[in-house]
N, C-alpha and C. Protein backbone atom coordinates (compact mmCIF):
# COMPACT_ATOMS: atom_id res chain seq x y z
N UNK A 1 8.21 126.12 143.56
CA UNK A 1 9.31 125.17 143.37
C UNK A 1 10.02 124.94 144.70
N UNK A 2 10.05 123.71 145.04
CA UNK A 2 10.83 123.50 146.44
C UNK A 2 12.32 124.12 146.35
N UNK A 3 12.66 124.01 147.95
CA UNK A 3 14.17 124.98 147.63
C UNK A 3 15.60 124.22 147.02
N UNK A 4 14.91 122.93 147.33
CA UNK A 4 15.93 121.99 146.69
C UNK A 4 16.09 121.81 145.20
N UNK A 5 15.05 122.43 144.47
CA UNK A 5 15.00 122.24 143.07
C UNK A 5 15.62 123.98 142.74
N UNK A 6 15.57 124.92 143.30
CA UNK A 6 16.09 126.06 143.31
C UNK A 6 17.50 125.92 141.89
N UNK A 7 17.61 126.74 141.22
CA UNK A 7 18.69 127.00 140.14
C UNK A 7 19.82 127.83 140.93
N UNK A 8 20.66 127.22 141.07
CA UNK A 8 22.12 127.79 142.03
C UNK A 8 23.59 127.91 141.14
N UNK A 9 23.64 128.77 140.44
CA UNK A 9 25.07 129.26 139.15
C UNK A 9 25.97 129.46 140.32
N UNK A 10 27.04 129.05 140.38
CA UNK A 10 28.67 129.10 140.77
C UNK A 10 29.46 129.41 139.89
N UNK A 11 30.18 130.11 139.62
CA UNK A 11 31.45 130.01 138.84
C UNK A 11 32.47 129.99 139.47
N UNK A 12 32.97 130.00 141.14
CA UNK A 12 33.76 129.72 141.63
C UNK A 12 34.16 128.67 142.30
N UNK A 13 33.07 128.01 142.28
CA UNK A 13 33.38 126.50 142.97
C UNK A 13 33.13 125.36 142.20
N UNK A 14 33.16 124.15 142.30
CA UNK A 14 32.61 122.88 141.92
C UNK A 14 33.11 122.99 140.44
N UNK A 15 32.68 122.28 139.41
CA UNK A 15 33.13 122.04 138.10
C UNK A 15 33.94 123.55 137.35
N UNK A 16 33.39 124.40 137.39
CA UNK A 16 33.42 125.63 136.77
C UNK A 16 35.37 126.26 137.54
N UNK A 17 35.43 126.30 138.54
CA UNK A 17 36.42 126.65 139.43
C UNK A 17 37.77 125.63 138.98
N UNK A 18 37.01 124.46 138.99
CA UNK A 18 37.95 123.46 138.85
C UNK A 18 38.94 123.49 137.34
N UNK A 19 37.91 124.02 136.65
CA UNK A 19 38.24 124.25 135.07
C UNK A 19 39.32 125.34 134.93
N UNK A 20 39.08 126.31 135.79
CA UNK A 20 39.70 127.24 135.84
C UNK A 20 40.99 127.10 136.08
N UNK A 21 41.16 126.61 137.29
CA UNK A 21 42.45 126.18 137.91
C UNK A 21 43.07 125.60 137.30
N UNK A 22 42.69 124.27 136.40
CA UNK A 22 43.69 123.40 135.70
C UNK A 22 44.52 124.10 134.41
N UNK A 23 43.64 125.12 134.35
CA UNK A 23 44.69 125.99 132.76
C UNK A 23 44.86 125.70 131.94
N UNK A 24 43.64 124.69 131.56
CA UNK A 24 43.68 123.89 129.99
C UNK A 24 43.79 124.64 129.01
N UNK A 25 43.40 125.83 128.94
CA UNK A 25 44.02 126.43 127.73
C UNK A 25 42.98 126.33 126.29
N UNK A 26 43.15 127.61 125.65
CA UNK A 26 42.57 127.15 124.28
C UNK A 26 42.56 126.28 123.22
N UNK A 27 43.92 125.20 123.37
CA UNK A 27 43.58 123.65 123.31
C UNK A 27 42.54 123.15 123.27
N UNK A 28 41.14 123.20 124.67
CA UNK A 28 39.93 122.74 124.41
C UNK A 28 39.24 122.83 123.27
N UNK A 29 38.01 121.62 123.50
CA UNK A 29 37.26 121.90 121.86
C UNK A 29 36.57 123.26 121.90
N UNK A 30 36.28 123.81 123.01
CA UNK A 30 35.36 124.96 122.82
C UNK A 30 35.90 125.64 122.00
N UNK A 31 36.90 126.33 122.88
CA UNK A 31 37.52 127.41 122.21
C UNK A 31 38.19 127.30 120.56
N UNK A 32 38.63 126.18 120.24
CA UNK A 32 39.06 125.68 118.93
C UNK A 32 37.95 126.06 118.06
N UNK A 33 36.61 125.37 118.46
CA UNK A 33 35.43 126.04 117.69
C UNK A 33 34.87 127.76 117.78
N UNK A 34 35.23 127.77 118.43
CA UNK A 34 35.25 129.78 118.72
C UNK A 34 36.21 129.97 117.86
N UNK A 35 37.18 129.41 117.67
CA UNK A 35 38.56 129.81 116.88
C UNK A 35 39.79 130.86 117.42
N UNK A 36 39.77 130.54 118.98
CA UNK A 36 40.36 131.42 119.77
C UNK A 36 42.29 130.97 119.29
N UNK A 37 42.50 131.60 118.84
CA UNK A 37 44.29 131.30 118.07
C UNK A 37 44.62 131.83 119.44
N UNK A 38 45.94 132.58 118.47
CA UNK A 38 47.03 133.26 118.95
C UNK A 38 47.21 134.92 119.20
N UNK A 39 46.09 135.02 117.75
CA UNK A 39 46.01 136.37 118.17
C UNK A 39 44.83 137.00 118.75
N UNK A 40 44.26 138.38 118.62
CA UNK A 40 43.31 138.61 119.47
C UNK A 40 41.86 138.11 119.35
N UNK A 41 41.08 137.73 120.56
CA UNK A 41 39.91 136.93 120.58
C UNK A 41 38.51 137.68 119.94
N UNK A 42 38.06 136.98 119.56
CA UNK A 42 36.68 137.71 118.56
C UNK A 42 35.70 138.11 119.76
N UNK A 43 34.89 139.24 119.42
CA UNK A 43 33.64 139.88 120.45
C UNK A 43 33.00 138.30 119.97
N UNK A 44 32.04 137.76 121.10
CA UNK A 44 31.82 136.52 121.10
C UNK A 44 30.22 136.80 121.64
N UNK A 45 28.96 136.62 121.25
CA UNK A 45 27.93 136.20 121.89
C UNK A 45 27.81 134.68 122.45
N UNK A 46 27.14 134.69 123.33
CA UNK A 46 26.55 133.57 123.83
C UNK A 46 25.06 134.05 123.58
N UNK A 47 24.57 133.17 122.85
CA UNK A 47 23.32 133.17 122.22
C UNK A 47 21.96 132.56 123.85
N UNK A 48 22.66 131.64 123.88
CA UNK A 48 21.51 130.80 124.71
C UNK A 48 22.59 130.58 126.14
N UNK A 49 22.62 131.32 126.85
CA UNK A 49 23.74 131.76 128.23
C UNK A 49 23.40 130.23 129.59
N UNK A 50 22.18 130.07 129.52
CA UNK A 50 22.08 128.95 130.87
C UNK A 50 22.96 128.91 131.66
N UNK A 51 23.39 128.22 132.05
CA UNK A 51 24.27 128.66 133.41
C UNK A 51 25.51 129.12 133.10
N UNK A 52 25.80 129.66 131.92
CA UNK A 52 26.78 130.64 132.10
C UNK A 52 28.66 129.64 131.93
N UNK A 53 28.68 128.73 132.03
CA UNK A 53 29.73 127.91 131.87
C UNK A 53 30.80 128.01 131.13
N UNK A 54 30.47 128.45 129.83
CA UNK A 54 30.99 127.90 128.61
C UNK A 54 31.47 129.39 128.06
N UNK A 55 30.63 130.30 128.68
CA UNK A 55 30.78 132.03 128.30
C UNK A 55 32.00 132.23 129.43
N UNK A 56 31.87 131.64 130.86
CA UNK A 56 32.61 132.27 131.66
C UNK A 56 34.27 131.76 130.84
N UNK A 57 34.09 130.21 130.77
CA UNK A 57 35.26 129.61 130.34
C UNK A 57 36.22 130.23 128.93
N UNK A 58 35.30 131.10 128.48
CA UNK A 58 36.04 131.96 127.12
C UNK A 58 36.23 133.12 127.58
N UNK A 59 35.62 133.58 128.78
CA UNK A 59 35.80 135.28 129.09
C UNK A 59 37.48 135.09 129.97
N UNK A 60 37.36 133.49 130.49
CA UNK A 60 38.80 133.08 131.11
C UNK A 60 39.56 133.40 130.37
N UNK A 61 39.61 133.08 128.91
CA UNK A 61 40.95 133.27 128.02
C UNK A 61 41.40 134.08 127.22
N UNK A 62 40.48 135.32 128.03
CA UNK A 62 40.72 136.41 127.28
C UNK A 62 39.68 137.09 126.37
N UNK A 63 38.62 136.09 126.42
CA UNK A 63 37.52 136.69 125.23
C UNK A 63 36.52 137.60 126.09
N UNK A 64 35.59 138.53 124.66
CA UNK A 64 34.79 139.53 125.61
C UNK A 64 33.44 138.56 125.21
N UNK A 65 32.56 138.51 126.09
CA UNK A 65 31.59 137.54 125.91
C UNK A 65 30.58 138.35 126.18
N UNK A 66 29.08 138.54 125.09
CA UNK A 66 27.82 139.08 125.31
C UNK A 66 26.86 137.70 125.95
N UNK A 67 26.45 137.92 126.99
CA UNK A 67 25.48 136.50 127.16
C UNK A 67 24.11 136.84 127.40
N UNK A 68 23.38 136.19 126.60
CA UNK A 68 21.75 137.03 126.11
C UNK A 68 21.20 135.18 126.81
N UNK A 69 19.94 136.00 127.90
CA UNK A 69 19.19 134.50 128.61
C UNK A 69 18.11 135.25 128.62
N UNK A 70 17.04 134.55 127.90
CA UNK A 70 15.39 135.17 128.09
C UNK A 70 14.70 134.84 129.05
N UNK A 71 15.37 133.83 130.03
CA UNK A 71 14.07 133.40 130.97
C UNK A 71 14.77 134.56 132.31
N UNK A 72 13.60 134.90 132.80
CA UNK A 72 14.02 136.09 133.52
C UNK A 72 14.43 135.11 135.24
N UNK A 73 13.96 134.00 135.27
CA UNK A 73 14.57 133.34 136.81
C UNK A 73 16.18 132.86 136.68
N UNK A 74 16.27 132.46 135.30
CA UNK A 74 17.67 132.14 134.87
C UNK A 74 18.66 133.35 134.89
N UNK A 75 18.30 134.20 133.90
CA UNK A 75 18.75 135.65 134.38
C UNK A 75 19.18 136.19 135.76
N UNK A 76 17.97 135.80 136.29
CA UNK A 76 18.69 136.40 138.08
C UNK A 76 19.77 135.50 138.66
N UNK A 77 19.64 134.23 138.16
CA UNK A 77 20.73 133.42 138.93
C UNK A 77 22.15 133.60 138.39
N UNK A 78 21.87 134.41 137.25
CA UNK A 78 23.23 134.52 136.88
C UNK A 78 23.88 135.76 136.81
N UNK A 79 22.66 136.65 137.02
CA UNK A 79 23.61 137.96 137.56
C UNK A 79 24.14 137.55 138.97
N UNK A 80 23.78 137.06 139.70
CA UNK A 80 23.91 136.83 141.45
C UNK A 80 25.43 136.36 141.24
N UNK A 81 25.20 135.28 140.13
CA UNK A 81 26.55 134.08 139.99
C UNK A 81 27.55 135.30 139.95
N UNK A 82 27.48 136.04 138.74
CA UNK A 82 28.66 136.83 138.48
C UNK A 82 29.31 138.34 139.00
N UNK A 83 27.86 138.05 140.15
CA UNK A 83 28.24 139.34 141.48
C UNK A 83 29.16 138.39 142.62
N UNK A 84 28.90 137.36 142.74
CA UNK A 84 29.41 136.91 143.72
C UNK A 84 30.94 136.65 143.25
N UNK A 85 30.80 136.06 142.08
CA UNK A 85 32.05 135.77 141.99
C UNK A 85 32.96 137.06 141.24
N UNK A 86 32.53 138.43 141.21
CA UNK A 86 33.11 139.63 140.93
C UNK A 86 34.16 139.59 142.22
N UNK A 87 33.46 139.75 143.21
CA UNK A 87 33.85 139.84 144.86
C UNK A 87 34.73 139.12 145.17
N UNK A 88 34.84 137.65 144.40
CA UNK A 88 35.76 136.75 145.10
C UNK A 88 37.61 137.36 145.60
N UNK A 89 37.92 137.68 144.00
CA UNK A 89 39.36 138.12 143.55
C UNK A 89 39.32 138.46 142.36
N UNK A 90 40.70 139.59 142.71
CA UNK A 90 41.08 140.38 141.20
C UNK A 90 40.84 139.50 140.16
N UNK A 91 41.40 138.20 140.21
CA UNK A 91 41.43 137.20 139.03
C UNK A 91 40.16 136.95 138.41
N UNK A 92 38.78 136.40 139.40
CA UNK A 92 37.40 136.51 138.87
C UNK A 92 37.08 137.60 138.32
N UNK A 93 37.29 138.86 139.21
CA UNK A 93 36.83 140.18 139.11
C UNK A 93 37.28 140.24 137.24
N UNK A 94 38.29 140.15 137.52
CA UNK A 94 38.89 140.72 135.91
C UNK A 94 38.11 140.21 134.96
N UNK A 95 37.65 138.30 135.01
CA UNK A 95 36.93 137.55 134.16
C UNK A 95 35.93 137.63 133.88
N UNK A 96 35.07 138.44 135.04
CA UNK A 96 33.16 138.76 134.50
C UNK A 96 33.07 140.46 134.42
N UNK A 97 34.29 140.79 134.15
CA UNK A 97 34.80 142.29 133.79
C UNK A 97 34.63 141.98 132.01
N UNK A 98 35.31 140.58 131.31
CA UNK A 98 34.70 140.72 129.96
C UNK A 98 33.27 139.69 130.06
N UNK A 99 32.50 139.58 130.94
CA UNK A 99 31.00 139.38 130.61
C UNK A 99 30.39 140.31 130.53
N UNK A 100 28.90 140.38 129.38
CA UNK A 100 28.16 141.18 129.54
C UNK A 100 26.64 140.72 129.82
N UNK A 101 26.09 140.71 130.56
CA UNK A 101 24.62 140.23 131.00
C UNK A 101 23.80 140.94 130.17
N UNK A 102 22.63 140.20 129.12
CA UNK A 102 21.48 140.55 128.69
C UNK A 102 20.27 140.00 128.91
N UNK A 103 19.48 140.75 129.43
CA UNK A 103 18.25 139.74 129.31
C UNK A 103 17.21 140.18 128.47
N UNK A 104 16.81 139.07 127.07
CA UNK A 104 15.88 139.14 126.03
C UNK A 104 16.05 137.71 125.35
N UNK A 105 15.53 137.99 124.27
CA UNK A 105 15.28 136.75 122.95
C UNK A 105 16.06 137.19 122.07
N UNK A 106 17.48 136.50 121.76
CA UNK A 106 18.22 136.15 121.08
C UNK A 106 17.69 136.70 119.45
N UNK A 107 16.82 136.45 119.38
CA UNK A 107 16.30 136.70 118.13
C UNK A 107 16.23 138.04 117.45
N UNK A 108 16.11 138.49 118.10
CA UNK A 108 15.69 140.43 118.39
C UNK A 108 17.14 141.03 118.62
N UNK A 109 18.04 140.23 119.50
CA UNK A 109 19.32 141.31 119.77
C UNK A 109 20.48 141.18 119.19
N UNK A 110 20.53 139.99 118.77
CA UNK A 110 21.52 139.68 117.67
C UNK A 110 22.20 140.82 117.00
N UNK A 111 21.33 140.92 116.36
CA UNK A 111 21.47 141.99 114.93
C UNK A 111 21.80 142.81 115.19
N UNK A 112 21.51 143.72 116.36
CA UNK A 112 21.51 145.18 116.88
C UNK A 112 23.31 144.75 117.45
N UNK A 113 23.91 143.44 117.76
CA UNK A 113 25.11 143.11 118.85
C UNK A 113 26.31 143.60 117.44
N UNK A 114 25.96 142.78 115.97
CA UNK A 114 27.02 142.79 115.25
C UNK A 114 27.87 141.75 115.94
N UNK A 115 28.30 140.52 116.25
CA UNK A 115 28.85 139.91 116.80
C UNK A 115 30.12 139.04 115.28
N UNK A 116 31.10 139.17 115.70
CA UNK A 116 31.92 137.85 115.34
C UNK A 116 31.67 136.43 115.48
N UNK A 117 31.39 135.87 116.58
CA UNK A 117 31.03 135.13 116.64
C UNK A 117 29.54 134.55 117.28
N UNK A 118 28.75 133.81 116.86
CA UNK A 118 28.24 132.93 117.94
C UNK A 118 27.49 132.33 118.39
N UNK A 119 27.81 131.43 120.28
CA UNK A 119 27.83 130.30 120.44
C UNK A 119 26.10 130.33 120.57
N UNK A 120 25.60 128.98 120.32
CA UNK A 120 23.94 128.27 120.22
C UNK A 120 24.27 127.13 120.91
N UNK A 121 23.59 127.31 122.45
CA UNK A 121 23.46 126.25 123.05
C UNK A 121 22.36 125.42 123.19
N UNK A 122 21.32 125.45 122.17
CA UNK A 122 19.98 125.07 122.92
C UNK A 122 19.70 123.84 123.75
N UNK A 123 18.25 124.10 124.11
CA UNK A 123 18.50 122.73 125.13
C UNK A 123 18.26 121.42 124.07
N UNK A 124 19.56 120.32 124.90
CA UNK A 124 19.25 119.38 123.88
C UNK A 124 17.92 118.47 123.90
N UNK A 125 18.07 117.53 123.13
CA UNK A 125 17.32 116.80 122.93
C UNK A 125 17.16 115.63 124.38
N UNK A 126 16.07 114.84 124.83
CA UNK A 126 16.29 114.21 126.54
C UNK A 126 16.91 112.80 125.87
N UNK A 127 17.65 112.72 126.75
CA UNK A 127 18.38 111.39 126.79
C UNK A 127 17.60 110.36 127.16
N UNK A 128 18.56 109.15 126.59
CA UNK A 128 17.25 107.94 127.27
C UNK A 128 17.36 107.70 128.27
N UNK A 129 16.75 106.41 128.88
CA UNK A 129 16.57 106.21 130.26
C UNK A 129 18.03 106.10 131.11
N UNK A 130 18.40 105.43 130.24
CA UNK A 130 20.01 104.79 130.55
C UNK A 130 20.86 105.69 130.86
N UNK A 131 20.54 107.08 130.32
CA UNK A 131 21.89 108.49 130.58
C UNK A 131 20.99 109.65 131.70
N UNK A 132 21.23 109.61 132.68
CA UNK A 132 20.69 110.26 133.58
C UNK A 132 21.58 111.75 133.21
N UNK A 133 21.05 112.59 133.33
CA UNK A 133 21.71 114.25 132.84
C UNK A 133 21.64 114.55 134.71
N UNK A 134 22.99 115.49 135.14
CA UNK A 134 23.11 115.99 136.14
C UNK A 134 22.21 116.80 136.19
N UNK A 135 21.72 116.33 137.97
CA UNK A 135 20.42 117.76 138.55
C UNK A 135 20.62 118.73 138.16
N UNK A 136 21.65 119.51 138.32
CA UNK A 136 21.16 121.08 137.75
C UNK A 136 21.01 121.29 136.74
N UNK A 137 21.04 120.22 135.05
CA UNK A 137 20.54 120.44 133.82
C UNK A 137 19.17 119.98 134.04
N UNK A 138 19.28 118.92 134.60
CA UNK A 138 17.31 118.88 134.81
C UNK A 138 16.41 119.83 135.79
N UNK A 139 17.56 120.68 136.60
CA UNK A 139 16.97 121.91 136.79
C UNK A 139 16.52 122.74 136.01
N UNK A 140 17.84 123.32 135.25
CA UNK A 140 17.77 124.31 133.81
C UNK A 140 16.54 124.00 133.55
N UNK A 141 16.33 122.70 132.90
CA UNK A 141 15.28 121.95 131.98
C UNK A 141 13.69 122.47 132.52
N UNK A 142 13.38 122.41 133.67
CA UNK A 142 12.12 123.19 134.42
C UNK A 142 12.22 124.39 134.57
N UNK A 143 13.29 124.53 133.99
CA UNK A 143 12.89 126.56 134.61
C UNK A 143 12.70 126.76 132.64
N UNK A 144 13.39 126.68 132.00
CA UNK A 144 13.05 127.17 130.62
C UNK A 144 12.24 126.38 129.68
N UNK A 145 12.61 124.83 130.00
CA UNK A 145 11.61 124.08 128.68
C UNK A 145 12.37 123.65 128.03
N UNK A 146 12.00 123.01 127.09
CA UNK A 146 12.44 122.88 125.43
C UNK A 146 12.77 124.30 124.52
N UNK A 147 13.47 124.45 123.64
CA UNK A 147 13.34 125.31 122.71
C UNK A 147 12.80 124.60 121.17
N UNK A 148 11.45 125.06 120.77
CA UNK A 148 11.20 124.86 119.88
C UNK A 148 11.63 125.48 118.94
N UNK A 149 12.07 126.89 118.96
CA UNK A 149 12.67 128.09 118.14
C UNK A 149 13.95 127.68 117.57
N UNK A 150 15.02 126.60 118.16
CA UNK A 150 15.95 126.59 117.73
C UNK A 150 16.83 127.04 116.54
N UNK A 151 15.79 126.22 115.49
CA UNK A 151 16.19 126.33 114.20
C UNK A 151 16.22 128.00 113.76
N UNK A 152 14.93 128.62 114.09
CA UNK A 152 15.23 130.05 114.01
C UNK A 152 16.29 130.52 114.69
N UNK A 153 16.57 130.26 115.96
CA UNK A 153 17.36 131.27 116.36
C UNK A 153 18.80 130.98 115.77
N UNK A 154 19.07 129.42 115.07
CA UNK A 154 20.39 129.30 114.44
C UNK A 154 20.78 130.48 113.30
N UNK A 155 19.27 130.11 112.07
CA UNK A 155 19.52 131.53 111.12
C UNK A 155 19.20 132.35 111.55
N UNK A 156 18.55 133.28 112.79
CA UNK A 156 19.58 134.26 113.03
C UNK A 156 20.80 134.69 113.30
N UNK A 157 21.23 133.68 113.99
CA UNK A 157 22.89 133.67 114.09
C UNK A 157 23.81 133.96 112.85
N UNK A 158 23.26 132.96 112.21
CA UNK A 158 24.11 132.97 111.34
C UNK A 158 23.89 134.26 109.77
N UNK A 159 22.60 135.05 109.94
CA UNK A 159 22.17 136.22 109.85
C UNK A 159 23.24 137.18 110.28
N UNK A 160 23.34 136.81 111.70
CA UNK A 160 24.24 138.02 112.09
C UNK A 160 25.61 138.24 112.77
N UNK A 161 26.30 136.60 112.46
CA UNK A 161 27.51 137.08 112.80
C UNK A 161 28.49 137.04 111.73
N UNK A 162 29.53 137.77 112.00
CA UNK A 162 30.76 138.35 111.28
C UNK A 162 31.40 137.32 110.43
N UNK A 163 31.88 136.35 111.33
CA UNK A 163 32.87 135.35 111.14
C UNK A 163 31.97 133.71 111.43
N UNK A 164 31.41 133.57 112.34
CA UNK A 164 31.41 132.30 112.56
C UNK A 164 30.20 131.66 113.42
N UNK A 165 29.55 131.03 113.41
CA UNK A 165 28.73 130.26 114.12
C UNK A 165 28.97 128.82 114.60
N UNK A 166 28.56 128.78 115.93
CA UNK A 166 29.31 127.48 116.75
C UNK A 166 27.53 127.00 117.42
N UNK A 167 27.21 125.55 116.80
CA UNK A 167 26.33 124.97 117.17
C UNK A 167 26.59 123.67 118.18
N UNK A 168 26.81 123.99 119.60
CA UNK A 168 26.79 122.93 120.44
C UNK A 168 25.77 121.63 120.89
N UNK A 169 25.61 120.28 120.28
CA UNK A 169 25.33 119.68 120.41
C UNK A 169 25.43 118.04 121.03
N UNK A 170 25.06 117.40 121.36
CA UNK A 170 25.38 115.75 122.00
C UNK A 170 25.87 115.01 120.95
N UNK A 171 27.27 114.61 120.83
CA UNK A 171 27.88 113.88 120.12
C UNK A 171 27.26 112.63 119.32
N UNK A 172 25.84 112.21 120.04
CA UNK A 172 25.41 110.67 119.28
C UNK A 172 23.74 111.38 119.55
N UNK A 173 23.59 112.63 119.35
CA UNK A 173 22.25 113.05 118.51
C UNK A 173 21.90 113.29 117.41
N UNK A 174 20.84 113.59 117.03
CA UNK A 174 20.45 113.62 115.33
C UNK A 174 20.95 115.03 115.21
N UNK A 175 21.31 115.45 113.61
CA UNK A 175 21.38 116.65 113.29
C UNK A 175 20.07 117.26 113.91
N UNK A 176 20.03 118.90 113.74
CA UNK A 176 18.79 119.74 113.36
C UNK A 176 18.56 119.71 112.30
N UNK A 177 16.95 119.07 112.02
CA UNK A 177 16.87 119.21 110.41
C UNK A 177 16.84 120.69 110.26
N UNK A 178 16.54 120.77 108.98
CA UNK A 178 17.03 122.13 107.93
C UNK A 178 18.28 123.00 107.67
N UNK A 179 18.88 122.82 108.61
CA UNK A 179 20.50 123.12 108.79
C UNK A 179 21.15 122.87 107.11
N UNK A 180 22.05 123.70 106.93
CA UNK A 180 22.99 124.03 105.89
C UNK A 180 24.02 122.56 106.58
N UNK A 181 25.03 121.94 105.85
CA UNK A 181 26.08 121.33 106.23
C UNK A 181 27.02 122.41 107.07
N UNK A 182 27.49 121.61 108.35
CA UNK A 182 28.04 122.40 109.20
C UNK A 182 29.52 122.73 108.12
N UNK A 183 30.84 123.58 108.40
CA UNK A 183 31.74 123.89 107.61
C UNK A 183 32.51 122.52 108.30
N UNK A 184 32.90 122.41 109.17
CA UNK A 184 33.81 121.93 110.23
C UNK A 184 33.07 121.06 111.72
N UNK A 185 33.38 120.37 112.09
CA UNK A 185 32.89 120.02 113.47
C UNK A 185 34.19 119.85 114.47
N UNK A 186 34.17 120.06 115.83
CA UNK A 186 34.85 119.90 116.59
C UNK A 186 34.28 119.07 117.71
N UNK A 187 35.01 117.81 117.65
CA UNK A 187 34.44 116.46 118.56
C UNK A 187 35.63 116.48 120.10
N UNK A 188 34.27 116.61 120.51
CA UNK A 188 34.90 116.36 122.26
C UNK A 188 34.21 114.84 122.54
N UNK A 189 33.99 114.40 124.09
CA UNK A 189 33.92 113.01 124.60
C UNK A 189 32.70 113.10 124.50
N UNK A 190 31.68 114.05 124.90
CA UNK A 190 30.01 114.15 124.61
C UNK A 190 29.64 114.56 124.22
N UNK A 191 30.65 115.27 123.56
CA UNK A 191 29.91 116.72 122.15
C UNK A 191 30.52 117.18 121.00
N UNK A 192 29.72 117.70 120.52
CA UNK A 192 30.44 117.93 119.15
C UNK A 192 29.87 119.22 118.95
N UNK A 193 30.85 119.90 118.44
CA UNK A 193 31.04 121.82 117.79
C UNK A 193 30.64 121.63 116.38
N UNK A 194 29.45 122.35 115.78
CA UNK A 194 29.22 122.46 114.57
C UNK A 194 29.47 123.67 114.25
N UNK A 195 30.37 124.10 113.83
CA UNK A 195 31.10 125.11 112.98
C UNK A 195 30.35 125.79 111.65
N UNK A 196 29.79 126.71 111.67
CA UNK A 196 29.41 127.22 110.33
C UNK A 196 30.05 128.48 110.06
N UNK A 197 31.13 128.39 109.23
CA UNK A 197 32.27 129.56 108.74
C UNK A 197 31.24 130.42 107.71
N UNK A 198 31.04 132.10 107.93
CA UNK A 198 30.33 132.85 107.33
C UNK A 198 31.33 133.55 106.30
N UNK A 199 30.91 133.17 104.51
CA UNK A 199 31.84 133.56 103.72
C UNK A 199 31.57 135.32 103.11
């Protein structure tokens, strides 16, 4: 793979940093679909971790985040990400202090985690011609693939968490067939949180 196509995780600079700084708060849709209140934050998996974004952005607000990535090149870029940015400052340091790095198949570790919550990012579906996806998702996209497993790895999720399952998807894509009706959805500008509350 040329070095320009190389997979490069930041959490201190560029989009991720920026997020940080502004202090949006659990206001966002993420966290609303995590169900991050007032009081204390649920042990949280990240099911499908990719660059780590969306785990770091909940470990920001206090949550403890498990992040399970099977592809082992993705894996390295994101331990690196969250060594480097350990180093930065107390403030990072503290934030990938509640990450936990796994590397396996979601499928298998779930169960053994006991989790409260959690998040399913798979890769989505390709956009048409007209919506160009930023290089480093069409990076992601060559280093792991498609997930055909999806649908499994949802009922496992929802197999094995406590409270809640959060299915992140593209706001104007098709459901996953076989899916149960989500409980709830939480609509952002390109996405939408499918909520499945475990009774």
């Amino acid at each position: 793979m040329p070095v320009e196509e190389r997979l490069i995780i930041d959490f201190v600079g560029g989009a991720v940093g920026y997020r940080l700084r502004q202090r949006e708060g659990r206001g966002q849709a993420l966290p609303k679909a995590i169900g991050l209140g007032k009081g204390a934050p649920p042990f949280i998996v990240d099911a499908t971790a990719g660059m780590g974004r969306d785990a770091f952005l909940l470990a920001s607000l206090g949550a403890h985040v498990t992040l399970i990535e099977r592809n082992t090149a993705v894996h390295v870029a994101l331990a690196d990400a969250m060594e480097r940015a350990r180093k930065t400052s107390p403030e990072f340091s503290e934030i990938i202090g509640r990450m936990t790095l796994l590397c396996g198949d979601s499928r298998e570790l779930l169960v053994g985690l006991a989790p409260e919550v959690v998040l399913v990012d798979p890769m989505h579906p390709p956009r048409g011609k007209s919506a160009l996806v930023k290089k480093e998702m069409r990076v992601l996209r060559e280093y792991v693939g498609d997930d055909p497993d999806q649908r499994e790895l949802i009922e496992t999720a929802l197999n094995a968490a406590r409270q809640r399952v959060v299915l992140k998807w593209p706001l104007r894509a098709k459901p996953l067939g076989g899916l149960r009706k989500p409980s709830h959805q939480i609509i952002g500008k390109t996405t939408r949180y499918d909520v499945f509350m475990i009774s």
